[in-house]
Protein backbone atom coordinates (compact mmCIF):
# COMPACT_ATOMS: atom_id res chain seq x y z
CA UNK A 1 0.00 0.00 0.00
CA UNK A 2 1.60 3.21 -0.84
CA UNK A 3 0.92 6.52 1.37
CA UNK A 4 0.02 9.34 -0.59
CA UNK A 5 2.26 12.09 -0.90
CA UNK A 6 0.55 14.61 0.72
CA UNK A 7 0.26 12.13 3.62
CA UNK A 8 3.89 11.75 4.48
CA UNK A 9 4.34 15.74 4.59
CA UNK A 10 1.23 17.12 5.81
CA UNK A 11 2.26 20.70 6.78
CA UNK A 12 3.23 23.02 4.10
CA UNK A 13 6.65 24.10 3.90
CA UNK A 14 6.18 27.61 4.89
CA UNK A 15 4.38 26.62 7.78
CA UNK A 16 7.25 24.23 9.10
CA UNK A 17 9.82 27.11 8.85
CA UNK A 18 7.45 29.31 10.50
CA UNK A 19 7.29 26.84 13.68
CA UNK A 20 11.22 26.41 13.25
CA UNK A 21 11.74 30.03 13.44
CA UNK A 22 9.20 30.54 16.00
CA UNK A 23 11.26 27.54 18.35
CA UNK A 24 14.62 29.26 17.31
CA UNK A 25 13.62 33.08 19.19
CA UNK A 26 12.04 31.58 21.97
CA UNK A 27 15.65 29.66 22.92
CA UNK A 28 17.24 32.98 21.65
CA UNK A 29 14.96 34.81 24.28
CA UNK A 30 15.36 31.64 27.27
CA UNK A 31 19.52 31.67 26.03
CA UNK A 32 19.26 36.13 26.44
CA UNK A 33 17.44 35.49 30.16
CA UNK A 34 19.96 32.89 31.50
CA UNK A 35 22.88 35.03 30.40
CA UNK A 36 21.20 38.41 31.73
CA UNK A 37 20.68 36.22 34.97
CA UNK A 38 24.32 35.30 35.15
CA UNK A 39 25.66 38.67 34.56
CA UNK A 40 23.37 39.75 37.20
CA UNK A 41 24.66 37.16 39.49
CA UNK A 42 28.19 38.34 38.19
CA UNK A 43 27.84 41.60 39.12
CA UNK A 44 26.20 41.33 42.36
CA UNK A 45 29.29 38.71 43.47
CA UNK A 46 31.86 41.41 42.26
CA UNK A 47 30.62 44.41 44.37
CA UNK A 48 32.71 46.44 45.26
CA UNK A 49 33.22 49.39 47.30
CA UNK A 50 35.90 52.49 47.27
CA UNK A 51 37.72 53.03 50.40
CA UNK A 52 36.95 57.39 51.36
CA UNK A 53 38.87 59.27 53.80
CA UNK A 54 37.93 58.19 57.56
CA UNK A 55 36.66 54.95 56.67
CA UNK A 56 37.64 51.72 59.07
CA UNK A 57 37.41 48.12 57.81
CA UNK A 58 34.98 47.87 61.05
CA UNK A 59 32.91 50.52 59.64
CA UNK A 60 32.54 49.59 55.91
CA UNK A 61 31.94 45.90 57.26
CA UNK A 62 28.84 47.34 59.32
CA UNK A 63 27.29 49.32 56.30
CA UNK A 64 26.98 46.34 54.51
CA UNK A 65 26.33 44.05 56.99
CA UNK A 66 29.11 41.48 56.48
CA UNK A 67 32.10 40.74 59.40
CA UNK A 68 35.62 41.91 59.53
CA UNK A 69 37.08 39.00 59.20
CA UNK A 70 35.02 37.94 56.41
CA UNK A 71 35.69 41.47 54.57
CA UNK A 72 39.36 40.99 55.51
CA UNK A 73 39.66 37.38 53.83
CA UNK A 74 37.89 38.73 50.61
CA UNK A 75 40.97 41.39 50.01
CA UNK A 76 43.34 39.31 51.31
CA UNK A 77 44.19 41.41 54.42
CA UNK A 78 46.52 40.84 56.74
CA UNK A 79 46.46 43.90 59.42
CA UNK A 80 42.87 44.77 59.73
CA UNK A 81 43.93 48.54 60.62
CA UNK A 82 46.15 48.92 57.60
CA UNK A 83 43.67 50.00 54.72
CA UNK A 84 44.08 52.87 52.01
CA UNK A 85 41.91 55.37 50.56
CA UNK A 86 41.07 54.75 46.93
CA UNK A 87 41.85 50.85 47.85
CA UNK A 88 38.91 48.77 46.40
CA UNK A 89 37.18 46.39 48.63
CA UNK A 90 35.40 43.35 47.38
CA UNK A 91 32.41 42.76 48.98
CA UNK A 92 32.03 39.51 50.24
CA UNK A 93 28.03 37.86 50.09
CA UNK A 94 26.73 39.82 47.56
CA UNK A 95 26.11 37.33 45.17
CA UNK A 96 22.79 36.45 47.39
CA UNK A 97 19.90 38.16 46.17
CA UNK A 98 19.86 41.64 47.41
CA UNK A 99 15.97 42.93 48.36
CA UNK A 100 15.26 45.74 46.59
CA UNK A 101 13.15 49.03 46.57
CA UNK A 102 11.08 51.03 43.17
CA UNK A 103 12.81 54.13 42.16
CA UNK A 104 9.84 57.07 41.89
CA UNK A 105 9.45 59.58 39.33
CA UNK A 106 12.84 62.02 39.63
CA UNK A 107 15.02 60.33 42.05
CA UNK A 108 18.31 59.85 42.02
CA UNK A 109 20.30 56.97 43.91
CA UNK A 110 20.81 60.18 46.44
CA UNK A 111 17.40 60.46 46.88
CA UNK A 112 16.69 57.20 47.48
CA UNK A 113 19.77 56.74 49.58
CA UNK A 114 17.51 59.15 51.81
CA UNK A 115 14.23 57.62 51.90
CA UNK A 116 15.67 54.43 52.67
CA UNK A 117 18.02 55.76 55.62
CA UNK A 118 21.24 54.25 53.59
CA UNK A 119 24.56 55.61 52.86
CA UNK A 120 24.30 56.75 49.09
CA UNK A 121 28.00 55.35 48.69
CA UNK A 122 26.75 52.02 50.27
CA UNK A 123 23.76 51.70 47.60
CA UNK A 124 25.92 52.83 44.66
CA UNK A 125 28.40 50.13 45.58
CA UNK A 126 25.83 47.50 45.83
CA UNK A 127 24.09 48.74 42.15
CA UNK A 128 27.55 49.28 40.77
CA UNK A 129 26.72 52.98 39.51
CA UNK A 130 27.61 56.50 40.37
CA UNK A 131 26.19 58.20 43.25
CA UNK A 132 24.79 61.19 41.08
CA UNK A 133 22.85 58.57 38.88
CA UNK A 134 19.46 59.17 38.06
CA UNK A 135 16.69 56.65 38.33
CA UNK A 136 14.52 55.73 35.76
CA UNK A 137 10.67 55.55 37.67
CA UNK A 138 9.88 51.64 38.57
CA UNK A 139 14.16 50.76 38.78
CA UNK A 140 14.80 48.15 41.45
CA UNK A 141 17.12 49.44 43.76
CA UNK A 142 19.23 47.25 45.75
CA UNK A 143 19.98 47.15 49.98
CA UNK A 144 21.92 45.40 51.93
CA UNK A 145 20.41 41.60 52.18
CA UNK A 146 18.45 41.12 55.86
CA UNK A 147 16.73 44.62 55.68
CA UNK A 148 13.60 45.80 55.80
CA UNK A 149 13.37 48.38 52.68
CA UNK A 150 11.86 51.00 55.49
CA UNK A 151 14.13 50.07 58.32
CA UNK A 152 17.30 52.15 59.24
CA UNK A 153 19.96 49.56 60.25
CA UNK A 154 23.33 50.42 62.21
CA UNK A 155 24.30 47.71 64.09
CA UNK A 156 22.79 48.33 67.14
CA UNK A 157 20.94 51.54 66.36
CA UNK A 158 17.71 50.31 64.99
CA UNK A 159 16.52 54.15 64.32
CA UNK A 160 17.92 56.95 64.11
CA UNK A 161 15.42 60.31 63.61
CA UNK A 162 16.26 63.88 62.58
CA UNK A 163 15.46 66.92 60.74
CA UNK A 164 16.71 67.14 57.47
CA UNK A 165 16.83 71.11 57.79
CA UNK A 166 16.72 73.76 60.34
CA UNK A 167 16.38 77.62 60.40
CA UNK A 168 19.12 79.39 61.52
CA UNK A 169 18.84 80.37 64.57
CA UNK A 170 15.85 77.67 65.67
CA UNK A 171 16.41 73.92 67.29
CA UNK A 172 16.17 70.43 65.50
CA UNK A 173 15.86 67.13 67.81
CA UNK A 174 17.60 63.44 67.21
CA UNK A 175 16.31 60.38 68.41
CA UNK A 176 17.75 57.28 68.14
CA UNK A 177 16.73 53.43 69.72
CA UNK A 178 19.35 51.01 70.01
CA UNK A 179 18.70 47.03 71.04
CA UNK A 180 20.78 47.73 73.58
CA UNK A 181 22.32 50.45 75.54
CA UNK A 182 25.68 51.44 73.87
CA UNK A 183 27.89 54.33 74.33
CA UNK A 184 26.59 57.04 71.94
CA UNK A 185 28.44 60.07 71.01
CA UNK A 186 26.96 62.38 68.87
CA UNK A 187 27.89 65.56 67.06
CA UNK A 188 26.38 68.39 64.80
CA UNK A 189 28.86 70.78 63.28
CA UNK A 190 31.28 69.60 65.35
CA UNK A 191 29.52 70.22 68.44
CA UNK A 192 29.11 67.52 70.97
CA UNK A 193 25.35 66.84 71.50
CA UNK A 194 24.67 65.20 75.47
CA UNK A 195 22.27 62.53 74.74
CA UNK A 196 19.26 62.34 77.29
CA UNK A 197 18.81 58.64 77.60
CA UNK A 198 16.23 56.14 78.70
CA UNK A 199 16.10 52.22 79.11
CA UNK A 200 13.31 50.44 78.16
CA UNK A 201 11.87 47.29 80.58
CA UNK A 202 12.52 44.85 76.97
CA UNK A 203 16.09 46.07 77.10
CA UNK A 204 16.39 48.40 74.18
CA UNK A 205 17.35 52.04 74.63
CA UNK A 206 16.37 55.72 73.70
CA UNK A 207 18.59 58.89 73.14
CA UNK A 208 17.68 62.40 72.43
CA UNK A 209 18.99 65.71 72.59
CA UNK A 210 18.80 69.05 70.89
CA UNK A 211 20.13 70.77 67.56
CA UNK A 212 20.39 74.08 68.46
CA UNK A 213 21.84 76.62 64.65
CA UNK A 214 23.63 79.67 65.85
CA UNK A 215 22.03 82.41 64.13
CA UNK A 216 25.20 83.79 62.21
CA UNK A 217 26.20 80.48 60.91
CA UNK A 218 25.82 80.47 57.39
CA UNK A 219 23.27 78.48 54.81
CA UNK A 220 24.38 74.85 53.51
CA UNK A 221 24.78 71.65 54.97
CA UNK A 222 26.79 70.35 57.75
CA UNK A 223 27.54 66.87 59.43
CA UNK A 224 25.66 65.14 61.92
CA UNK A 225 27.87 61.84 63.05
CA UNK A 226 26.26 59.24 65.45
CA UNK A 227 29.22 56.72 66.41
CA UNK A 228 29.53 53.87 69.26
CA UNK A 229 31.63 51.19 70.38
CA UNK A 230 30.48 47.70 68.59
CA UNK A 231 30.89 44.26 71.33
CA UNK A 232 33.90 43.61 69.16
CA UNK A 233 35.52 46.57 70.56
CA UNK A 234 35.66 47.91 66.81
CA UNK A 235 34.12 51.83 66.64
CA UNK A 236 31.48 52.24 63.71
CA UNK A 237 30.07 55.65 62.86
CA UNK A 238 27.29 56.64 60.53
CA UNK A 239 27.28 60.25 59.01
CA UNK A 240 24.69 62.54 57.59
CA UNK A 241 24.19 66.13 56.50
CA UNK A 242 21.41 68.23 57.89
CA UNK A 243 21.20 71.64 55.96
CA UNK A 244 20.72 74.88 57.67
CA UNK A 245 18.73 77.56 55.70
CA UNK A 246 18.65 81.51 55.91
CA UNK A 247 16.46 83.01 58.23
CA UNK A 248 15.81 86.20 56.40
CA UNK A 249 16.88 88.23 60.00
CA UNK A 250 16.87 91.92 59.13
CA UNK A 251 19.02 94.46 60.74
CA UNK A 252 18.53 97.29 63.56
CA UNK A 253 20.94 100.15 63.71
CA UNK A 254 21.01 101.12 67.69
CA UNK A 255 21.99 104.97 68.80
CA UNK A 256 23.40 104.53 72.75
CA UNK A 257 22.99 107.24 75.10
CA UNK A 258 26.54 109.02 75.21
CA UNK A 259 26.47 108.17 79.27
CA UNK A 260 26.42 103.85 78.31
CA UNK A 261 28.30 103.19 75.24
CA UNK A 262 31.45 102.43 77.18
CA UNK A 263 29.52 99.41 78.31
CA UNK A 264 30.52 97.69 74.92
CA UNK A 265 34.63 98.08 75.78
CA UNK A 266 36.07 94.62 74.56
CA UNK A 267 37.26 94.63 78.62
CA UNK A 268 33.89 94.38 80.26
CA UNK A 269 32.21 92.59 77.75
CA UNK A 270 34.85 89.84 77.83
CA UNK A 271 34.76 89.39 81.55
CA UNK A 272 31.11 89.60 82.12
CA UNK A 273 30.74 86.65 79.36
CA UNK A 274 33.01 84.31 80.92
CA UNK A 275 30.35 85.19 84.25
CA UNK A 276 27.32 84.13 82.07
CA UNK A 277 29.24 81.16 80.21
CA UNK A 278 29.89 79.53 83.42
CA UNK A 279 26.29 80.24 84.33
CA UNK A 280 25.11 78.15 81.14
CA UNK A 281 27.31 75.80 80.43
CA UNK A 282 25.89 72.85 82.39
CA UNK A 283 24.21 70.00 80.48
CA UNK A 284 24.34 67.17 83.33
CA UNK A 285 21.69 68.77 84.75
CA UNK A 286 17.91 66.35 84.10
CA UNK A 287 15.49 67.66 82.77
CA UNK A 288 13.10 70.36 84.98
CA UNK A 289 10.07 70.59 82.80
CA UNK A 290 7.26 68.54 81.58
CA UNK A 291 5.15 71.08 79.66
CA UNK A 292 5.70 73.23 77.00
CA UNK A 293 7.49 76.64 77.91
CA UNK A 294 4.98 79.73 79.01
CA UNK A 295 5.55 83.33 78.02
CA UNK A 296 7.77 85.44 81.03
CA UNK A 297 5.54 88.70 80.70
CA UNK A 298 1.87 89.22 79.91
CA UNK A 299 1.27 89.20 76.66
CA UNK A 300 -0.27 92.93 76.38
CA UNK A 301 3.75 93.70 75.65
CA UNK A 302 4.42 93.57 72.07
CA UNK A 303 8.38 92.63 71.06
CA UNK A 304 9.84 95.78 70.77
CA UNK A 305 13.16 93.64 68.97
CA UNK A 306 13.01 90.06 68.10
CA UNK A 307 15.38 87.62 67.70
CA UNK A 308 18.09 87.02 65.32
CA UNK A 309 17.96 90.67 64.06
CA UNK A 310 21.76 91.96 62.70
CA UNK A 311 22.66 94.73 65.04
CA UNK A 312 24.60 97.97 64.62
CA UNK A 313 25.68 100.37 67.24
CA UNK A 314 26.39 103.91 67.02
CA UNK A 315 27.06 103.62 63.20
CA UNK A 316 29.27 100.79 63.31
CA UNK A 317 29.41 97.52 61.19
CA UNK A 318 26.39 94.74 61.39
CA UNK A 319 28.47 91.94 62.91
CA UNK A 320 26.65 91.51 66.19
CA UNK A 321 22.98 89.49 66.22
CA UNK A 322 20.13 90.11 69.22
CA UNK A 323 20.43 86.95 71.12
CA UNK A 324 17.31 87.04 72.05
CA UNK A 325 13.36 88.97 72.53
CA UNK A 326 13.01 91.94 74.02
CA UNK A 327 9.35 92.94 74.75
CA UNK A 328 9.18 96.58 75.87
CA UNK A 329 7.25 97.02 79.05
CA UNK A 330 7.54 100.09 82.01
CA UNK A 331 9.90 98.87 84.70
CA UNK A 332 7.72 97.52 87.48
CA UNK A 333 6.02 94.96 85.56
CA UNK A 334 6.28 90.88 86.78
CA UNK A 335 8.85 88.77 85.55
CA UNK A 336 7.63 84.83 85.33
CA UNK A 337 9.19 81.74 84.90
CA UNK A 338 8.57 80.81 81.84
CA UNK A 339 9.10 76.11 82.71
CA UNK A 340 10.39 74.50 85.83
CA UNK A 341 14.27 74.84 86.57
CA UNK A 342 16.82 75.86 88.88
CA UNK A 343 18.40 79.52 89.20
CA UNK A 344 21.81 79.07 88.34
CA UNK A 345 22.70 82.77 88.31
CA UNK A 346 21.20 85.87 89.83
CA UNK A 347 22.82 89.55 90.24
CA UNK A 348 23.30 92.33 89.03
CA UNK A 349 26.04 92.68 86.10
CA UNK A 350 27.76 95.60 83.84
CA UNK A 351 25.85 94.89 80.27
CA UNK A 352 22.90 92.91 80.84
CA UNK A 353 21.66 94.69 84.54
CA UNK A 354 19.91 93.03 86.92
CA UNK A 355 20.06 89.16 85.78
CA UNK A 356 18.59 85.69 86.12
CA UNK A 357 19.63 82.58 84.61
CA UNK A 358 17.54 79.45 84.92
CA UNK A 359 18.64 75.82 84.53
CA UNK A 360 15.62 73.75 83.11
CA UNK A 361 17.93 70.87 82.19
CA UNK A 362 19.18 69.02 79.42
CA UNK A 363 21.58 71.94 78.53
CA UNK A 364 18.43 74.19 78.36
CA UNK A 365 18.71 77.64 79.87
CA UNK A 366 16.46 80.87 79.86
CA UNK A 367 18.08 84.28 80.86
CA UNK A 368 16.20 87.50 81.64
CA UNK A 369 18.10 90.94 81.95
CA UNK A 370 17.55 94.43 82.47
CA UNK A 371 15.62 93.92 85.80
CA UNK A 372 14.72 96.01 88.07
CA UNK A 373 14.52 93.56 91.04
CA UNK A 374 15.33 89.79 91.18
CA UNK A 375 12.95 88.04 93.75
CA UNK A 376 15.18 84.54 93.09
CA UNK A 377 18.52 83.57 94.13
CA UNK A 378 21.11 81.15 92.94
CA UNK A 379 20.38 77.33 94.09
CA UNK A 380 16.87 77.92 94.18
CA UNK A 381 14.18 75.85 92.65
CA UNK A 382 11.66 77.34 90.43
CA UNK A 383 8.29 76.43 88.87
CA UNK A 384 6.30 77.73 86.07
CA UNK A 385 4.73 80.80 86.76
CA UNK A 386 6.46 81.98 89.65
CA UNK A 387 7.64 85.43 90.59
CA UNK A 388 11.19 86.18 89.16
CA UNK A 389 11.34 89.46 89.35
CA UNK A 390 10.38 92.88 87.81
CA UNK A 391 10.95 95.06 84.35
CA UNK A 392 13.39 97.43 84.53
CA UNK A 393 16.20 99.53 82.33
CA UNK A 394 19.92 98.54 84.05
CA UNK A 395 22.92 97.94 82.00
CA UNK A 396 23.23 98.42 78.50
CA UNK A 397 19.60 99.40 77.56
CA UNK A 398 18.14 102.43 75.43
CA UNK A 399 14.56 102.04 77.65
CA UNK A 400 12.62 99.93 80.05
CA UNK A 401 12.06 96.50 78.61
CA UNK A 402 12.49 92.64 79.05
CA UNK A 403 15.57 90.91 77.37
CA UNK A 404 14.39 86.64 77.09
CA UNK A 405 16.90 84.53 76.40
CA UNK A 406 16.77 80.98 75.55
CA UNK A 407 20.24 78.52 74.92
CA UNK A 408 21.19 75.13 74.48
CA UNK A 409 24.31 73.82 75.06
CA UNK A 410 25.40 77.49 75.52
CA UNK A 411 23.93 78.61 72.15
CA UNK A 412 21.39 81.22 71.83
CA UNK A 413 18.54 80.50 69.75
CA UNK A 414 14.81 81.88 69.05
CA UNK A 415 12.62 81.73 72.71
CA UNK A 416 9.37 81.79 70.86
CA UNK A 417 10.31 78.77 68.97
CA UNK A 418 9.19 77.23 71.97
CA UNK A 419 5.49 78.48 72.67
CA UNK A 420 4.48 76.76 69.75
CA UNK A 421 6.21 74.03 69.13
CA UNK A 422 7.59 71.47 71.86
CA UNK A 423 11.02 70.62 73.10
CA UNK A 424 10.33 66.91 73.35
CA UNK A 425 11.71 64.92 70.41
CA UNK A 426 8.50 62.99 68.70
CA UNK A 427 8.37 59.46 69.91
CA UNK A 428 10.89 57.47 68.43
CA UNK A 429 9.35 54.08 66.58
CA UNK A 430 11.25 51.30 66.20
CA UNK A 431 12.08 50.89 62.42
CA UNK A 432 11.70 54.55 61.50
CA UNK A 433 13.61 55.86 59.35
């Protein structure tokens, strides 16, 4: 029996090449996924990271969340403490797949750096680009491998909370929560901050303080570094920038009375400000006051001279700032505590008169000057609302009026800041970033 011809080859030719070529790009497309898997796998296992000026082997190791000695075997190091800047570090574990987060519509690796509460240098590493790159919108972005895409990790420190700008002349806040108490130093602008800090009954610890911008120090950014002691006795630090804005002060030209504008020699200015300094300087003092800070004079006196404005005297250049808010008022009228404290400071002296300094803790200090009578003496303990004293025109003063003063950690910044807004840190949650 013989089989037809059309039998033995029942699909067309053209249709057999069309199934052949069809078969041939879909192993094309499995061959193009398998190699863009390896590379990926490639690249991730060949991260690497630039050494920068400062950086420890203990330190990188923490940012991406690998040990020293695991680090050190990767770059064949011998002395753990012997490292170069511009040496290139592979980094050891990244060929595991790295979580990632969704680039949004503008960012940069920066950006995201920020909203994820990583070191930019840290993410570029692990994505192998440039720090400056910019995102396409939907991009995977990859973090270190064990973290939560919304969860700030440094070792211990398990959140870490701050403004990212301030006002010159006005006070930020940090909070941080460890899983343990550590030894936390922290500093803004080179400026120690004291950390207030409080254990928790599950073991974990909190740390605040204050951020306190000098009113002359200029726009732009500046560091904030948060460092401890790890268990391993190695020191990691983590370092940010918080930018400090202008606050548009404007300027006051100030005619003395010919009988006071001696008061401004360089001699008894000097002195009288080592006096005060010593007066302010303490910050192991706890903290005094558990509501927000009340207004020292009745509110019927307007501010005659605010804070921050750029002051000239007799003609002579703007390079002095009012250090704090004067409220003009006939002598007589009642001083009040403004929060609970402790006087630390109360007599008479050259430039500011008849003073009072109060210690509400936590570096925090309020002075009032120009009095006409102190009711309060040094050592004594203070609530809000008490009597404090009375209005006057001593010292270097053009009229009867209250001088309010508010520093921290011996730098003066805006009083009113503080009847509307509160000088407790927000409540720190675990995970924030």
């Amino acid at each position: 029996m013989s089989i037809p011809a059309q039998m033995m080859n029942p699909l067309p030719a053209h249709n057999t090449a069309r199934r052949l070529s069809l078969m041939g790009l879909w192993i094309a497309c499995l061959l193009c996924l398998v190699l863009l898997s390896a590379q990926q796998v490639a690249a991730q296992s060949e991260a690497t990271y630039t050494i920068q000026p400062g950086d420890t082997l203990g330190q990188i190791a923490t940012r991406f969340g690998v040990s020293v000695e695991a680090l050190a075997a990767a770059n064949a190091i011998v002395d753990v403490n012997r490292i170069s800047v511009g040496q290139v570090l592979v980094i050891p574990g990244a060929e595991q797949i790295l979580p990632t987060v969704i680039s949004r519509p503008g960012e940069t690796l920066a950006t995201v750096a920020t909203r994820t509460g990583y070191p930019v240098d840290q993410l570029a590493a692990l994505n192998q680009v440039d720090a400056a790159t910019r995102l396409f919108p939907g991009q995977p972005v990859a973090i270190p491998a064990g973290s939560a895409m919304d969860t700030f990790r440094f070792g211990a420190v398990t959140a870490f909370q701050h403004p990212d700008r301030i006002r010159q002349g006005e006070t930020g806040w940090l909070a941080i929560t460890s899983s343990r108490p550590v030894s936390i130093a922290v500093t803004w602008n080179d400026l120690p901050l004291p950390l207030d800090t409080t254990v928790a009954e599950n073991g974990s610890a909190q740390y605040s303080a204050h951020i306190p911008v000098p009113a002359l120090l200029g726009p732009g950014p500046f560091p904030l570094t948060l460092a401890y002691t790890a268990r391993s006795g190695v020191t990691v630090s983590h370092t940010t920038d918080i930018n400090v804005i202008d606050g548009g002060y404007p300027s006051q030209e100030i005619n003395l009375p010919p009988d006071r504008g001696a008061l401004l020699a360089p001699e008894i200015t000097a002195a009288e400000l080592v006096t005060v300094t010593t007066a302010w300087s303490a910050v192991d003092t706890p903290r005094q006051w558990q509501a927000p800070f009340l207004l020292p004079i009745s509110s019927q006196y307007a501010t005659t001279s605010a804070y921050g404005i750029r002051r000239s005297y007799d003609g002579g250049p703007y390079n002095t700032y009012h250090a704090g808010q004067d409220f003009g008022a006939p002598v007589g009228v009642t001083v009040t505590v403004p929060a609970d404290g402790i006087v630390s400071w109360a007599g008479p002296l050259v430039v500011r008169g008849n003073a009072v300094i109060v210690d509400h803790g936590q570096g925090v200090f309020t002075g009032y000057w120009h009095l006409s009578e102190i009711f309060v003496e040094a050592g004594q303990a203070v609530s809000a609302g008490d009597l404090l004293g009375l209005v006057g025109n001593t010292g270097l003063s053009t009229g009867a009026h209250l001088h309010w003063e508010l520093r921290i950690y011996g730098i003066a910044v805006d009083p009113m800041q503080f009847l509307a807004e509160s000088l407790f840190p927000p409540a720190v949650e675990e995970g924030g970033g």
